[in-house]
Protein backbone atom coordinates (compact mmCIF):
# COMPACT_ATOMS: atom_id res chain seq x y z
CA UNK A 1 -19.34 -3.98 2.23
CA UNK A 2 -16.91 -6.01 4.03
CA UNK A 3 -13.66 -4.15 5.82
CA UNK A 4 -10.66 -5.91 5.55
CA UNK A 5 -6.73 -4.52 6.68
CA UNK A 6 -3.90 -6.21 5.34
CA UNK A 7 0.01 -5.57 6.19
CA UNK A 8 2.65 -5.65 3.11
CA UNK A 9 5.88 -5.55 3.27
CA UNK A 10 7.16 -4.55 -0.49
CA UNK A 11 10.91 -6.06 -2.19
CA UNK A 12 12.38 -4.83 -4.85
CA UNK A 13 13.03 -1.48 -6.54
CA UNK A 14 10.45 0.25 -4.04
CA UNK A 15 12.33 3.73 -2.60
CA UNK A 16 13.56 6.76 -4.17
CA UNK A 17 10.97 5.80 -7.24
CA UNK A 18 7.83 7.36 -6.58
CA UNK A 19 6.19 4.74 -4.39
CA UNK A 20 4.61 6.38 -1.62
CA UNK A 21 3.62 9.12 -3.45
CA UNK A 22 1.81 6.54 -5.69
CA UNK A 23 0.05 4.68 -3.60
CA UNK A 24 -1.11 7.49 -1.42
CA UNK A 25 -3.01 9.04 -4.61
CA UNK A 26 -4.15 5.67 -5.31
CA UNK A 27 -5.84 5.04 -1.52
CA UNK A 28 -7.20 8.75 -2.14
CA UNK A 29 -8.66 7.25 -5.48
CA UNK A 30 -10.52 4.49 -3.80
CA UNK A 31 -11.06 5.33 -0.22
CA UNK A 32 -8.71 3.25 1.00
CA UNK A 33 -7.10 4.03 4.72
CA UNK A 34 -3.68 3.29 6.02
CA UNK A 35 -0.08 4.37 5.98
CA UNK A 36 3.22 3.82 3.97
CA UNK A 37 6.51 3.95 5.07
CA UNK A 38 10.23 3.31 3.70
CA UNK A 39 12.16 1.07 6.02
CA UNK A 40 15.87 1.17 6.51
CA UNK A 41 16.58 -1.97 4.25
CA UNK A 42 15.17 -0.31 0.89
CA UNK A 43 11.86 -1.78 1.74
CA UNK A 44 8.39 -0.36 1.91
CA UNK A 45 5.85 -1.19 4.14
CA UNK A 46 2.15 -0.39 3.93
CA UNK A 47 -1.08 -1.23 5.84
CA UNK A 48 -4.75 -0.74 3.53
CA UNK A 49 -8.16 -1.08 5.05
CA UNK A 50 -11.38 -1.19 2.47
CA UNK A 51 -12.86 -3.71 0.63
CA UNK A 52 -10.90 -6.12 -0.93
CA UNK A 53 -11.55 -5.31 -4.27
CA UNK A 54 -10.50 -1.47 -3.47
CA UNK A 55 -7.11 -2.66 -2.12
CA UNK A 56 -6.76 -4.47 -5.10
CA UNK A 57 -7.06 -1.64 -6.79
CA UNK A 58 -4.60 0.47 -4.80
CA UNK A 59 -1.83 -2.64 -5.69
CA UNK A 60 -2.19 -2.70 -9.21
CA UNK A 61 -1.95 1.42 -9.52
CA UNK A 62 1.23 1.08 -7.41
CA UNK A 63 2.72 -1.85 -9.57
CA UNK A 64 1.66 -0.49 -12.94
CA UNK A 65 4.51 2.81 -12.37
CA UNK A 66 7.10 2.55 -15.07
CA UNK A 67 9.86 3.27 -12.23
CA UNK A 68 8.33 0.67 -9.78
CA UNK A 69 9.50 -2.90 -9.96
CA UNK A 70 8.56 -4.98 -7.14
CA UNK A 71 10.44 -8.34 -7.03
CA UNK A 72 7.80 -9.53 -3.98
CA UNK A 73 5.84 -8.93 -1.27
CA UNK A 74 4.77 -10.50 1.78
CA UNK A 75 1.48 -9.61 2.92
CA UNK A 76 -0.44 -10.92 5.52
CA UNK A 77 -4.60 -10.33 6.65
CA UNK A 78 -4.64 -7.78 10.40
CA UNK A 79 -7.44 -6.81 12.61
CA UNK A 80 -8.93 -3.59 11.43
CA UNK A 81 -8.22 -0.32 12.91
CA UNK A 82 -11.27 1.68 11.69
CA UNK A 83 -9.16 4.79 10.51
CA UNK A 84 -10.72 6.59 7.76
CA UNK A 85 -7.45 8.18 6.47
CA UNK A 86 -4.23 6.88 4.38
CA UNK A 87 -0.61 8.75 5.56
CA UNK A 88 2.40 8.62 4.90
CA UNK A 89 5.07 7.87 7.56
């Protein structure tokens, strides 16, 4: 299986919705590692390592919330860190 870690930085309405708490149970689902994070400007960032497919999966649970909305995201491919857990921060 090939690792991959990818960076996102999330727009839209993304804090105070359930977000973090969604995408944490989703990276639990499919043993996905990483970290989330609110940032001060009503962002959210989040970093996923796994296979590709498994992140995929992670994205779609988060964006399929009915409180969710996310306008757009910028995400970009990052070195892998080889952690084995997903936190949030």
């Amino acid at each position: 299986m090939n690792i991959i870690r990818r960076h996102y930085i999330f727009y839209g309405w993304v804090q105070g919705v359930g977000f973090r708490y969604r995408a944490y149970h989703a990276a639990h689902r499919y043993g996905v590692a990483g970290w989330v994070r609110n940032l001060p400007d009503y962002t959210v960032e989040m970093e996923l390592e796994g296979s590709e497919r498994d992140i995929d999966e992670v994205i779609l649970c988060v964006e399929r919330s009915d409180y969710i909305r996310i306008d757009n995201m910028d995400v970009k491919d990052i070195p892998i860190h080889n952690e084995h857990t997903f936190n949030y921060r």
